[in-house]
PDB file of N, CA and C in Angstrom:
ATOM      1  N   UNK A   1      29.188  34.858 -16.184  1.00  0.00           N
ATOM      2  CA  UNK A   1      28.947  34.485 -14.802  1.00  0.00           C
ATOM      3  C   UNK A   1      27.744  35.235 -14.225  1.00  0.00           C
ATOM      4  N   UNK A   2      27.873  36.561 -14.607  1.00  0.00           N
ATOM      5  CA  UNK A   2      26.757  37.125 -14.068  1.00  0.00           C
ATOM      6  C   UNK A   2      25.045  36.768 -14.496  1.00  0.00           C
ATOM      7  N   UNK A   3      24.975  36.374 -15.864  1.00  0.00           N
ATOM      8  CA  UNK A   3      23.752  35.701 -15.893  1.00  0.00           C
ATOM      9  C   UNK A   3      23.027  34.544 -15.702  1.00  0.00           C
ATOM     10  N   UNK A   4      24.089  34.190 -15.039  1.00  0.00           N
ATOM     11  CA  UNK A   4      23.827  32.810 -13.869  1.00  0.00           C
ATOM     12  C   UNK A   4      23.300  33.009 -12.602  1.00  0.00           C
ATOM     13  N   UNK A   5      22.974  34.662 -12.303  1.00  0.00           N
ATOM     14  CA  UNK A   5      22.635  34.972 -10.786  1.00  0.00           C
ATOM     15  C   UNK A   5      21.131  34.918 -11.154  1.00  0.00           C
ATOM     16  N   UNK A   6      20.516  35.644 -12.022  1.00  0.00           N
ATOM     17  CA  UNK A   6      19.318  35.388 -11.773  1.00  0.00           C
ATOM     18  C   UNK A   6      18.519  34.012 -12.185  1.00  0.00           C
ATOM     19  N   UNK A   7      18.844  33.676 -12.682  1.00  0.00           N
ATOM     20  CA  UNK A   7      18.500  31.591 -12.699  1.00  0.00           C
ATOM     21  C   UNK A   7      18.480  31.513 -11.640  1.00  0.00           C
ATOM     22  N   UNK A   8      19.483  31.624 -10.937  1.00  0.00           N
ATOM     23  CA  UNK A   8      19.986  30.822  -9.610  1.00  0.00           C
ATOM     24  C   UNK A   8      18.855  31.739  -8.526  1.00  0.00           C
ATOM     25  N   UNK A   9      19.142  32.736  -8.332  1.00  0.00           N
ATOM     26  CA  UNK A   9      17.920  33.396  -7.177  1.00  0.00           C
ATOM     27  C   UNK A   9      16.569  33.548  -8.060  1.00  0.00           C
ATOM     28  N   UNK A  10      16.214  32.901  -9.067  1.00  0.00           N
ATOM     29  CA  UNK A  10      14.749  32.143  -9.555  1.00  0.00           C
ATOM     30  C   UNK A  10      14.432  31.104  -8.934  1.00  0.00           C
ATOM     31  N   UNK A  11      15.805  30.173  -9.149  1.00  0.00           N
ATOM     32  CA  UNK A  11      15.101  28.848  -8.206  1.00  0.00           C
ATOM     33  C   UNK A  11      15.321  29.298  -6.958  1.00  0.00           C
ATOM     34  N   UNK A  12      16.067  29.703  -6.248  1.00  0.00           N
ATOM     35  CA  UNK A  12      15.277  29.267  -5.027  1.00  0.00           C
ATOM     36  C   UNK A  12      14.354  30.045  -4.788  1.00  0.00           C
ATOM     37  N   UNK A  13      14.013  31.484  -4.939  1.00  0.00           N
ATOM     38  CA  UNK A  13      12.697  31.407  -4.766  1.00  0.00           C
ATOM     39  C   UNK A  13      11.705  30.275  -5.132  1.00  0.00           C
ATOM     40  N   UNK A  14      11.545  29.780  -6.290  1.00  0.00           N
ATOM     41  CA  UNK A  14      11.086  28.603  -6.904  1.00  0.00           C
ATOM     42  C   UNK A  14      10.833  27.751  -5.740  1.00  0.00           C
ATOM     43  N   UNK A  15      11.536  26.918  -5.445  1.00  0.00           N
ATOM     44  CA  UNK A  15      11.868  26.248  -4.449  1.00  0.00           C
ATOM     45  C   UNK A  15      11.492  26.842  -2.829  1.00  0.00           C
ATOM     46  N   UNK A  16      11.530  27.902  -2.451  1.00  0.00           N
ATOM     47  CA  UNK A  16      11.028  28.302  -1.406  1.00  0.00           C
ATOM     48  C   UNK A  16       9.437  28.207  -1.385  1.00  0.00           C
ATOM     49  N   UNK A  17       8.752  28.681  -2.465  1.00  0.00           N
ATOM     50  CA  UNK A  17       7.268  29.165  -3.118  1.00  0.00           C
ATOM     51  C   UNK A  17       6.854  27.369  -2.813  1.00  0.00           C
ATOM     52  N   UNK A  18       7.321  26.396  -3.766  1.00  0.00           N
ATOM     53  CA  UNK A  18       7.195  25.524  -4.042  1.00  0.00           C
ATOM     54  C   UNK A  18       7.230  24.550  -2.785  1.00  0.00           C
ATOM     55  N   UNK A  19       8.205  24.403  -1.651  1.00  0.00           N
ATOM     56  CA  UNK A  19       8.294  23.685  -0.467  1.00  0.00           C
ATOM     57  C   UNK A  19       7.444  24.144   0.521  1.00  0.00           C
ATOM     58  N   UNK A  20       7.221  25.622   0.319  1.00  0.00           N
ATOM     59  CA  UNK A  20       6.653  26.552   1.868  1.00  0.00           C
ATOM     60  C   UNK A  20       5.200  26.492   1.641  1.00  0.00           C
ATOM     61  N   UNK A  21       4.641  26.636   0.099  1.00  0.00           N
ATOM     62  CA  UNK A  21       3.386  27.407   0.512  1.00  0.00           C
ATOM     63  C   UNK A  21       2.511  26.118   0.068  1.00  0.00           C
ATOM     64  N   UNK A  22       2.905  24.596  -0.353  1.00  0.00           N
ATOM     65  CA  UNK A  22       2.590  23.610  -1.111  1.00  0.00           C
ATOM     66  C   UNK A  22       2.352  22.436  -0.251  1.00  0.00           C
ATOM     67  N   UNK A  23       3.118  22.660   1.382  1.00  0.00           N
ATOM     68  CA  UNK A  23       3.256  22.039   2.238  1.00  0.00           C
ATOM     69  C   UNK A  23       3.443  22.536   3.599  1.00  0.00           C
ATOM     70  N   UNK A  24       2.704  23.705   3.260  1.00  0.00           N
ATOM     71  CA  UNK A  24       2.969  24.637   5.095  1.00  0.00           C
ATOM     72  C   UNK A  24       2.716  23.664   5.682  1.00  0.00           C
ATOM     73  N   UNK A  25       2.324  22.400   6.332  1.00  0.00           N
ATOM     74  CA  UNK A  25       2.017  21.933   7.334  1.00  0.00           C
ATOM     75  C   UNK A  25       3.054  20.337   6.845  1.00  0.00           C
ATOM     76  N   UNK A  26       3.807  20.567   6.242  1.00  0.00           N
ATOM     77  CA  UNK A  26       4.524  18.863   6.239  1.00  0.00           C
ATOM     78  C   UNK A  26       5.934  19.147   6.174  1.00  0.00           C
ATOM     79  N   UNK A  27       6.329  18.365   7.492  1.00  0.00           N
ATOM     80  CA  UNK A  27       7.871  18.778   7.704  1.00  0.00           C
ATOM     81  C   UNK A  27       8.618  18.066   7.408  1.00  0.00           C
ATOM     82  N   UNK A  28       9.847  18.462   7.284  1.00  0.00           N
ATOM     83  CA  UNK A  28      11.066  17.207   6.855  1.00  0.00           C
ATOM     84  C   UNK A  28      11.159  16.169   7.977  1.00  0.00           C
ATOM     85  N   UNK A  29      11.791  15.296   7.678  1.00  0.00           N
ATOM     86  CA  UNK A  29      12.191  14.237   8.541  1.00  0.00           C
ATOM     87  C   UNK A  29      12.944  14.799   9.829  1.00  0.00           C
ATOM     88  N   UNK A  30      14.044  15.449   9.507  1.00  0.00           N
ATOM     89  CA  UNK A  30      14.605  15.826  10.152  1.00  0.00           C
ATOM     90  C   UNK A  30      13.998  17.320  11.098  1.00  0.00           C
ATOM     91  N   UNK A  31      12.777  18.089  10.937  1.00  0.00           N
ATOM     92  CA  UNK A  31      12.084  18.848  11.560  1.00  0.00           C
ATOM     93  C   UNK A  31      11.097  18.009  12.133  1.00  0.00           C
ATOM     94  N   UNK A  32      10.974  16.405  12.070  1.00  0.00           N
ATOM     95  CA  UNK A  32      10.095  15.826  13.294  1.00  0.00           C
ATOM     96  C   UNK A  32      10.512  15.084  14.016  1.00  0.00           C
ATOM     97  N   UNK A  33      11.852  15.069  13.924  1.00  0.00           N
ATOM     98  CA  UNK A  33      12.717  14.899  15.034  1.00  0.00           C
ATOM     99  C   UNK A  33      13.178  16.044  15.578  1.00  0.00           C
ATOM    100  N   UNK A  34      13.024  17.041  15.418  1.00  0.00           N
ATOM    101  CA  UNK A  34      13.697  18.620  15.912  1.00  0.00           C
ATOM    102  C   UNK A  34      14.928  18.231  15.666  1.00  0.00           C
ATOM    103  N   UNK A  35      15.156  17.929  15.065  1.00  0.00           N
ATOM    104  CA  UNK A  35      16.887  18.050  14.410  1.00  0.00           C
ATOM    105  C   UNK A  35      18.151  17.335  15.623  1.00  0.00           C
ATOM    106  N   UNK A  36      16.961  16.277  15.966  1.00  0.00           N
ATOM    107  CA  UNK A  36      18.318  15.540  17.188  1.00  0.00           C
ATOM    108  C   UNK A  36      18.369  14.026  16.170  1.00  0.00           C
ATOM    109  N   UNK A  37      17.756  13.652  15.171  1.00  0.00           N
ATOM    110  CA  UNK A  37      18.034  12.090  14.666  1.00  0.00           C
ATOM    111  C   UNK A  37      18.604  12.653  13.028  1.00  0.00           C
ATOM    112  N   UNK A  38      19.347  11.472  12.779  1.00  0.00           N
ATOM    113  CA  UNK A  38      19.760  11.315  11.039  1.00  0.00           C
ATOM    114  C   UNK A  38      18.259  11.210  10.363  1.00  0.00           C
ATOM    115  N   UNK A  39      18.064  11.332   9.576  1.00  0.00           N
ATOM    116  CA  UNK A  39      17.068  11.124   8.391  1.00  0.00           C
ATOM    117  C   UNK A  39      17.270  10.145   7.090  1.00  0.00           C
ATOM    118  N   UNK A  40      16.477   9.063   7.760  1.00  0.00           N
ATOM    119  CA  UNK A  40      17.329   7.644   7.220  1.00  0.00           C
ATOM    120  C   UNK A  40      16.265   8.033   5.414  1.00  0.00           C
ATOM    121  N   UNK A  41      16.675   6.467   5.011  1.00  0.00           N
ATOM    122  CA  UNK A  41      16.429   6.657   3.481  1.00  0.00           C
ATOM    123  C   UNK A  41      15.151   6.600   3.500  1.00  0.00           C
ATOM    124  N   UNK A  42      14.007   5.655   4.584  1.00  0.00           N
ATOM    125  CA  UNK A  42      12.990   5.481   4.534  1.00  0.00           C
ATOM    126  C   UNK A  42      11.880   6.685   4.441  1.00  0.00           C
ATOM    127  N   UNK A  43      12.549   7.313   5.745  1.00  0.00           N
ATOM    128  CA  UNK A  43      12.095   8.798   6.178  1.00  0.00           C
ATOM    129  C   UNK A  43      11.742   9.530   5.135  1.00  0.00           C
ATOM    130  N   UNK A  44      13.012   9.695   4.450  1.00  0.00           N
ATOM    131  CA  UNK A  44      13.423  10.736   2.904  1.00  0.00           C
ATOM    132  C   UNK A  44      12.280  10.315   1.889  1.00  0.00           C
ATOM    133  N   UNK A  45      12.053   8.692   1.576  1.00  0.00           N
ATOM    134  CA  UNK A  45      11.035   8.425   0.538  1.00  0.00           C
ATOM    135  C   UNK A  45       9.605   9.105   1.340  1.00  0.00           C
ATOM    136  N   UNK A  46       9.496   9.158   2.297  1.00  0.00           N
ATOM    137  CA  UNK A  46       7.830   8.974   2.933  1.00  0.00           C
ATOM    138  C   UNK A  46       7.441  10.477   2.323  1.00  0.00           C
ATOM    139  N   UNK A  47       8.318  11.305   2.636  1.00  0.00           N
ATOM    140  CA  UNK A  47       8.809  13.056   2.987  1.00  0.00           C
ATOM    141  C   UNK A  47       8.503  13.331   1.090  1.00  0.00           C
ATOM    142  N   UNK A  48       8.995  12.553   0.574  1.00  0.00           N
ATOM    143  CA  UNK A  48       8.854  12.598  -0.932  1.00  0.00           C
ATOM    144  C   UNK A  48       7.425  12.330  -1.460  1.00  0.00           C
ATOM    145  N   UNK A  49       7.471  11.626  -1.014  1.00  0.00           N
ATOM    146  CA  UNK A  49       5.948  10.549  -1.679  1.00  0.00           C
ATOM    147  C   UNK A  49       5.039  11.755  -0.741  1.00  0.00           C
ATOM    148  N   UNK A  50       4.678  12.305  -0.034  1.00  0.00           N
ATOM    149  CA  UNK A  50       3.662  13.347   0.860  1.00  0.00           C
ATOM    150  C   UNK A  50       3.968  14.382  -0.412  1.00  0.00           C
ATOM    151  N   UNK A  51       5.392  14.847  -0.529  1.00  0.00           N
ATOM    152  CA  UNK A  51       5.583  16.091  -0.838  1.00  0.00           C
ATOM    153  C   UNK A  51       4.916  16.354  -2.386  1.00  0.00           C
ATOM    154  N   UNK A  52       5.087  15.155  -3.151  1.00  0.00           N
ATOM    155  CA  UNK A  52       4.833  15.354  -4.461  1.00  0.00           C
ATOM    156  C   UNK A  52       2.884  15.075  -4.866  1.00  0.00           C
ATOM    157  N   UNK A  53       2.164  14.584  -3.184  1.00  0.00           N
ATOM    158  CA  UNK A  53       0.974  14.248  -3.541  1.00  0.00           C
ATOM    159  C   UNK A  53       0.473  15.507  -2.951  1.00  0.00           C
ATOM    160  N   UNK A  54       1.064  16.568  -2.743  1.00  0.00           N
ATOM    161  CA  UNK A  54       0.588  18.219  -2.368  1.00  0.00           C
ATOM    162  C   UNK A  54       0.790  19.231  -3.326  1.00  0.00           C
ATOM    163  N   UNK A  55       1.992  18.549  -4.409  1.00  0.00           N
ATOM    164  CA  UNK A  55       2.505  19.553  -5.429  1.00  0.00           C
ATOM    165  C   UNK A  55       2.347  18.923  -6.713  1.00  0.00           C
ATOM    166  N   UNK A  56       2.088  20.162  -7.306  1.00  0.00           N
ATOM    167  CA  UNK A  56       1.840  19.908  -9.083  1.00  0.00           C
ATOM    168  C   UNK A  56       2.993  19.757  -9.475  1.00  0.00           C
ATOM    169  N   UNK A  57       4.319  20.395  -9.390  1.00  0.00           N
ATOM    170  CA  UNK A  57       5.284  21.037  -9.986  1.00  0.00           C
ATOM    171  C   UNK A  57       6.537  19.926  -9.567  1.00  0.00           C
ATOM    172  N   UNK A  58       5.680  19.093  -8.728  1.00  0.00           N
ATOM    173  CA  UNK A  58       6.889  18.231  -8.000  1.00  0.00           C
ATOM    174  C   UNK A  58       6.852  16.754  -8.786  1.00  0.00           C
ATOM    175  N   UNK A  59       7.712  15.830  -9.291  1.00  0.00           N
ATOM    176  CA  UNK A  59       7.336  14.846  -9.532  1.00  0.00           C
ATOM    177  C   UNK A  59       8.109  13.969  -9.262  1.00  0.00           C
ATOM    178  N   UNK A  60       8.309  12.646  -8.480  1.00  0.00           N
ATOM    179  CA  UNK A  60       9.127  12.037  -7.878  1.00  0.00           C
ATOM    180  C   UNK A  60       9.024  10.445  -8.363  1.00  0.00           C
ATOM    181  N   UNK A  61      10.484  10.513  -8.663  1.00  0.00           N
ATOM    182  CA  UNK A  61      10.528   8.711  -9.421  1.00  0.00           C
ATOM    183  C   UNK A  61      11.579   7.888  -8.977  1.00  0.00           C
ATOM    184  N   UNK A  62      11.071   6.860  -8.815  1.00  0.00           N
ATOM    185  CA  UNK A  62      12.394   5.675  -8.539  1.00  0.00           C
ATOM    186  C   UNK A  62      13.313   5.375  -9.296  1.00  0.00           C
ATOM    187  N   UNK A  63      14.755   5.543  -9.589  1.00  0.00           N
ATOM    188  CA  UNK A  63      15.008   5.050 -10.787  1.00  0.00           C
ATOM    189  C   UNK A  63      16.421   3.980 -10.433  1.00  0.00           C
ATOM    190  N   UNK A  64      15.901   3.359  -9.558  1.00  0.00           N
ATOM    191  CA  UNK A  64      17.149   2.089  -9.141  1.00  0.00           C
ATOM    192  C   UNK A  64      17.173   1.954  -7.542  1.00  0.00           C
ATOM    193  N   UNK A  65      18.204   1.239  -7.418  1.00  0.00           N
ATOM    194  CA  UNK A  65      18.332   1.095  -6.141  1.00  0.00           C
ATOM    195  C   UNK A  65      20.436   0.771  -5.635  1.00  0.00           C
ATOM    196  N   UNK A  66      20.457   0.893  -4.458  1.00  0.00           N
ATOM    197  CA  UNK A  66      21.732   1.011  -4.048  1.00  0.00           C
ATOM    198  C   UNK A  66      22.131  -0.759  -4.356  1.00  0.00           C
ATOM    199  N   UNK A  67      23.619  -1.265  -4.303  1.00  0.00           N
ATOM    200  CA  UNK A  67      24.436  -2.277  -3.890  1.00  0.00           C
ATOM    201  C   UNK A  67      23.972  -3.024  -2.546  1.00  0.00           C
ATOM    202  N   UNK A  68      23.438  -3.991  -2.329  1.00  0.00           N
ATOM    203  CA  UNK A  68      23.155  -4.297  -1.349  1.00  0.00           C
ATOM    204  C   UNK A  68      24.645  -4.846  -0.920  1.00  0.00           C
ATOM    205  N   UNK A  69      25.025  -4.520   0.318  1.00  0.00           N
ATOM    206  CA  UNK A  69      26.295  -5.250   0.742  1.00  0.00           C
ATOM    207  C   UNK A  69      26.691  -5.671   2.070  1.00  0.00           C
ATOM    208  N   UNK A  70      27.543  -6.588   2.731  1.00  0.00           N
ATOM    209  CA  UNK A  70      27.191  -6.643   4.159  1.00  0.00           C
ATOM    210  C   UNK A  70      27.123  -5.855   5.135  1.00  0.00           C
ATOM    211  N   UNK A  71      26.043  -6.212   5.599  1.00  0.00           N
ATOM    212  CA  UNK A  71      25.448  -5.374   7.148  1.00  0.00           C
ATOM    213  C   UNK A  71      24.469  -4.133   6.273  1.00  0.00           C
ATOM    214  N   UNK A  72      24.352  -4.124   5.429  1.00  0.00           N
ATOM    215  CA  UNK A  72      23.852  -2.574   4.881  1.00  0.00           C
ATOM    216  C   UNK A  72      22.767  -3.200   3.214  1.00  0.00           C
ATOM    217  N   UNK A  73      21.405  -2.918   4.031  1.00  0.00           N
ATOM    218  CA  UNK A  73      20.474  -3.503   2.778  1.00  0.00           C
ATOM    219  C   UNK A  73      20.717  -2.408   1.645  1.00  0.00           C
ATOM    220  N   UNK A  74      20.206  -2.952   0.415  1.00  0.00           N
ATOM    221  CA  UNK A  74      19.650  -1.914  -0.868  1.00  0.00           C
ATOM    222  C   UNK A  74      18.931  -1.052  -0.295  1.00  0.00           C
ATOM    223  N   UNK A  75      19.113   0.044  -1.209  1.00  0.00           N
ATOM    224  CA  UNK A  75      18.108   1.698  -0.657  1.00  0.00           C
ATOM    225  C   UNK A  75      17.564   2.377  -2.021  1.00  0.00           C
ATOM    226  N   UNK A  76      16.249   2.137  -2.335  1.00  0.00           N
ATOM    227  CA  UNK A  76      16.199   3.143  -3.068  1.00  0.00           C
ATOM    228  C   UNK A  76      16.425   4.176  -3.804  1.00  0.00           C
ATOM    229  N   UNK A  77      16.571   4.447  -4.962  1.00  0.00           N
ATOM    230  CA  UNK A  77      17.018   5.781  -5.158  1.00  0.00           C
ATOM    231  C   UNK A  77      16.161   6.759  -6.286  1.00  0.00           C
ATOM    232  N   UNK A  78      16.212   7.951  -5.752  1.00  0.00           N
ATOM    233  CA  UNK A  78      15.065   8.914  -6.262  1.00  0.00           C
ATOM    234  C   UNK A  78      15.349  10.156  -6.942  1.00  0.00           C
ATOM    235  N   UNK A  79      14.662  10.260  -8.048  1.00  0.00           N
ATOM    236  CA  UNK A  79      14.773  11.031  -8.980  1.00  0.00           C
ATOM    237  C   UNK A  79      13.629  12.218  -8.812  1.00  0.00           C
ATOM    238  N   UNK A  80      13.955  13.581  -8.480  1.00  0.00           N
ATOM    239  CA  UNK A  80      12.952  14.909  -8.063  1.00  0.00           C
ATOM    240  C   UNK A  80      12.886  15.772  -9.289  1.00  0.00           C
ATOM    241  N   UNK A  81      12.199  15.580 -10.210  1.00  0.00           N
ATOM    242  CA  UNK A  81      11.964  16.737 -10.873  1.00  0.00           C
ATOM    243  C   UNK A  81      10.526  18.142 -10.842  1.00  0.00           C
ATOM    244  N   UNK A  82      11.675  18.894 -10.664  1.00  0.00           N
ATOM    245  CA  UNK A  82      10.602  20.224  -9.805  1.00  0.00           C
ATOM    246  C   UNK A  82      10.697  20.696 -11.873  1.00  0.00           C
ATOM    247  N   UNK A  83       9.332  21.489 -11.692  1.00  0.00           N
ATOM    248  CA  UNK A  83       9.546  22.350 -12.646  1.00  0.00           C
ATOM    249  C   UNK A  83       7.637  22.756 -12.839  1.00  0.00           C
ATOM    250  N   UNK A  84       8.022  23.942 -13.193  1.00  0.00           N
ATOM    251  CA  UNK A  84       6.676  24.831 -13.212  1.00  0.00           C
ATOM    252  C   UNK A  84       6.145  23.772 -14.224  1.00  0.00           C
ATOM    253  N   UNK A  85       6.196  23.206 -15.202  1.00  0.00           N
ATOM    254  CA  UNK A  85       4.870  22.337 -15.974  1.00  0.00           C
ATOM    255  C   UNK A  85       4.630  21.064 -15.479  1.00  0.00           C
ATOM    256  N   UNK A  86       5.511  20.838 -14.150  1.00  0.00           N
ATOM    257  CA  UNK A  86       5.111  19.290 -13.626  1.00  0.00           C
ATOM    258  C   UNK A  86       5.688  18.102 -14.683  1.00  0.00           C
ATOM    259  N   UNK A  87       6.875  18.420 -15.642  1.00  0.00           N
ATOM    260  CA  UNK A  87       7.449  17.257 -16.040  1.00  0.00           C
ATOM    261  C   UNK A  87       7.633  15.877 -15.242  1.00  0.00           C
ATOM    262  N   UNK A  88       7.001  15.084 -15.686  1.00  0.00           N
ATOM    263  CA  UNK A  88       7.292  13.516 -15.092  1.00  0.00           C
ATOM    264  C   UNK A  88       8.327  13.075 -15.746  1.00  0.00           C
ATOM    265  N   UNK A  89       9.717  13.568 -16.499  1.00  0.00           N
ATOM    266  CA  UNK A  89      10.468  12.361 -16.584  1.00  0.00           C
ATOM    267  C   UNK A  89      11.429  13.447 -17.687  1.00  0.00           C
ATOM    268  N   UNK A  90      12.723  13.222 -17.433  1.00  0.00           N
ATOM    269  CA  UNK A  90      14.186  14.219 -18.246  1.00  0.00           C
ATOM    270  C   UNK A  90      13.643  13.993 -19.177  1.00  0.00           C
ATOM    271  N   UNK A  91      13.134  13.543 -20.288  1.00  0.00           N
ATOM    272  CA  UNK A  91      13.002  13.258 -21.680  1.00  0.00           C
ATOM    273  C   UNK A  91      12.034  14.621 -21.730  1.00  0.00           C
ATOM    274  N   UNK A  92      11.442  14.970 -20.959  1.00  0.00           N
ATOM    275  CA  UNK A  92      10.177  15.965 -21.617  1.00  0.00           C
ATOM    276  C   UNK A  92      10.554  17.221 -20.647  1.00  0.00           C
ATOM    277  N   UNK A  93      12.049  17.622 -20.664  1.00  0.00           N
ATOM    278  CA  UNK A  93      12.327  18.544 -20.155  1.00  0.00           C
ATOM    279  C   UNK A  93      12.253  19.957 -21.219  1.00  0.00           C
ATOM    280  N   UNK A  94      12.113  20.807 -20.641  1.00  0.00           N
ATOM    281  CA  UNK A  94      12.268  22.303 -22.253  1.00  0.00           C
ATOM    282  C   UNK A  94      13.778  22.115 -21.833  1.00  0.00           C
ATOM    283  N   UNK A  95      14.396  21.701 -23.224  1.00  0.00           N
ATOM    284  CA  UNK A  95      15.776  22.257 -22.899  1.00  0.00           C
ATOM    285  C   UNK A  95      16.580  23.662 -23.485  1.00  0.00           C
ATOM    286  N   UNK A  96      15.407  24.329 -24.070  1.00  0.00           N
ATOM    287  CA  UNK A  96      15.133  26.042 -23.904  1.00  0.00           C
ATOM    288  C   UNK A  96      15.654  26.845 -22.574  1.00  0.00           C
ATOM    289  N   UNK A  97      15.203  26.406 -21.660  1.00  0.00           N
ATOM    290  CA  UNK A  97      15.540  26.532 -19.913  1.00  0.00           C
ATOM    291  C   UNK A  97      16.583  25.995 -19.841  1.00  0.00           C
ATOM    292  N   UNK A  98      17.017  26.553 -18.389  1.00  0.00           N
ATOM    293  CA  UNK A  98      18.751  26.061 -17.455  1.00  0.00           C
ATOM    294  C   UNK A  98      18.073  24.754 -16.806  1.00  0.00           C
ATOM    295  N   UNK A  99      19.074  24.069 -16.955  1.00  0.00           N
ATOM    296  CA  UNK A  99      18.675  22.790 -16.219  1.00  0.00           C
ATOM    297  C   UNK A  99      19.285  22.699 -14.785  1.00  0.00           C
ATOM    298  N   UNK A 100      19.361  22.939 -13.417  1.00  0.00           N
ATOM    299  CA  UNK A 100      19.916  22.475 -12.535  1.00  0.00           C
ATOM    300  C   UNK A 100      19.761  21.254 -12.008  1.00  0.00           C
ATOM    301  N   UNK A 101      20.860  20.522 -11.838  1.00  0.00           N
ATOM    302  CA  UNK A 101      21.173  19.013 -11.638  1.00  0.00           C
ATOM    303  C   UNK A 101      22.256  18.607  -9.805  1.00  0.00           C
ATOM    304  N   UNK A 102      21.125  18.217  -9.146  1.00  0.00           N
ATOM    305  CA  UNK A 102      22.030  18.704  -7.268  1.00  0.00           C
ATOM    306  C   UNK A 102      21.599  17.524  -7.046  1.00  0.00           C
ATOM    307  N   UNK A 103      22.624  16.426  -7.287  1.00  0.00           N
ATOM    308  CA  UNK A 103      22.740  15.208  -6.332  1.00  0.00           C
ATOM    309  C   UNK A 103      23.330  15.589  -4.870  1.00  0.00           C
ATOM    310  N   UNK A 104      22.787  14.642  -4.390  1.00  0.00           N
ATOM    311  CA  UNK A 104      23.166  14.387  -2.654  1.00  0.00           C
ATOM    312  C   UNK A 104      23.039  12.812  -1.904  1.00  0.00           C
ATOM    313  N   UNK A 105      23.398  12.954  -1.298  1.00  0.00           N
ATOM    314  CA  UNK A 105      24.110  11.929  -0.188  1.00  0.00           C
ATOM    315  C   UNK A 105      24.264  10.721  -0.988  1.00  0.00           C
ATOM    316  N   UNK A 106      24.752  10.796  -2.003  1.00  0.00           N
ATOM    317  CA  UNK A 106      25.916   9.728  -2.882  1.00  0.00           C
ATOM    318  C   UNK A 106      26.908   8.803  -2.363  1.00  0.00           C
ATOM    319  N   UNK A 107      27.048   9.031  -1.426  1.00  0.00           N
ATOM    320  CA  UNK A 107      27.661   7.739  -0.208  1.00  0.00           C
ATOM    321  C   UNK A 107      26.800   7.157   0.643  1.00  0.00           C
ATOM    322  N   UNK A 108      26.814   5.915   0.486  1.00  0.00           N
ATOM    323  CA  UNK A 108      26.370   5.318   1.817  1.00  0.00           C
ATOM    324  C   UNK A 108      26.138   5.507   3.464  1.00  0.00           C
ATOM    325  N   UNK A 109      27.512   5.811   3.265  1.00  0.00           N
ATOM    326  CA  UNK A 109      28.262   6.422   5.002  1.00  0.00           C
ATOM    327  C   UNK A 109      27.914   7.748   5.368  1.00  0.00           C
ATOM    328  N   UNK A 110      27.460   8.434   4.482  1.00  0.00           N
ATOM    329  CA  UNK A 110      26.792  10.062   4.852  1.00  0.00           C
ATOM    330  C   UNK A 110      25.589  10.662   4.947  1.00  0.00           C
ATOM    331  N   UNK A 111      25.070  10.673   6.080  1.00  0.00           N
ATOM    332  CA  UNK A 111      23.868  11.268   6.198  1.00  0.00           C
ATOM    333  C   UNK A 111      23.276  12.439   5.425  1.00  0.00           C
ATOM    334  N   UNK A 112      22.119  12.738   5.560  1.00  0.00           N
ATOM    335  CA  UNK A 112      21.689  13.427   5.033  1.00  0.00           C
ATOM    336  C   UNK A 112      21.507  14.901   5.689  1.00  0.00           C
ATOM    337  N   UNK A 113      21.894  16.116   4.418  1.00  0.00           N
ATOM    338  CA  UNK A 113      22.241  17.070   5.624  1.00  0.00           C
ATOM    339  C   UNK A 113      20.699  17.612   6.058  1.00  0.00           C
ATOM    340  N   UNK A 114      20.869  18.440   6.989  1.00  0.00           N
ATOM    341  CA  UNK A 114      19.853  19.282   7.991  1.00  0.00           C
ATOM    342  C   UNK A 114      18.826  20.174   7.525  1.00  0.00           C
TER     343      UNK A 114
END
């Protein structure tokens, strides 16, 4: 268990280095609303597509889309792979390295958090 702590406080530094200093000036969806609106799916792709044309390390792919069903269109869905050599795609991952794998908002009905 314990050599799971420093992986884990790697990435997020990783991830801090990588969001903060790659995009000081591009905010989330939800920081240009000051945190009073949801952050719909559209928002999330735009926020993606900016984020990954500022970062090397970032690479962002479509890989399907939602159930379209009534009252509620198809949505996109997006695949983020961060990693210091800028992998474009799981197949050309080092699997030498820890892999962390953090899906989110996997329901329809749940926004995206803050």
């Amino acid at each position: 268990m314990n050599s799971k702590k420093p992986a884990i406080f790697s990435l997020i530094i990783f991830l801090n280095l990588v969001f903060y200093s790659a995009a000081s000036d591009l905010k989330t969806p939800a920081e240009e609303t000051r945190y009073t609106g949801y952050s719909q799916n559209e928002d999330i792709a735009r926020f993606l597509s900016r984020l990954q044309s500022q970062s090397e390390v970032l690479k962002v792919r479509l890989i399907g889309r939602t159930k379209e069903v009534e009252n509620y269109p198809a949505k996109d869905l997006y695949l983020c792979l961060l990693t210091e050599e800028g992998v474009a795609d799981p197949q050309s991952l080092n699997r030498q390295k820890p892999t962390i794998f953090y899906f989110a908002s996997q329901h329809g009905n749940e926004q995206s958090a803050k």
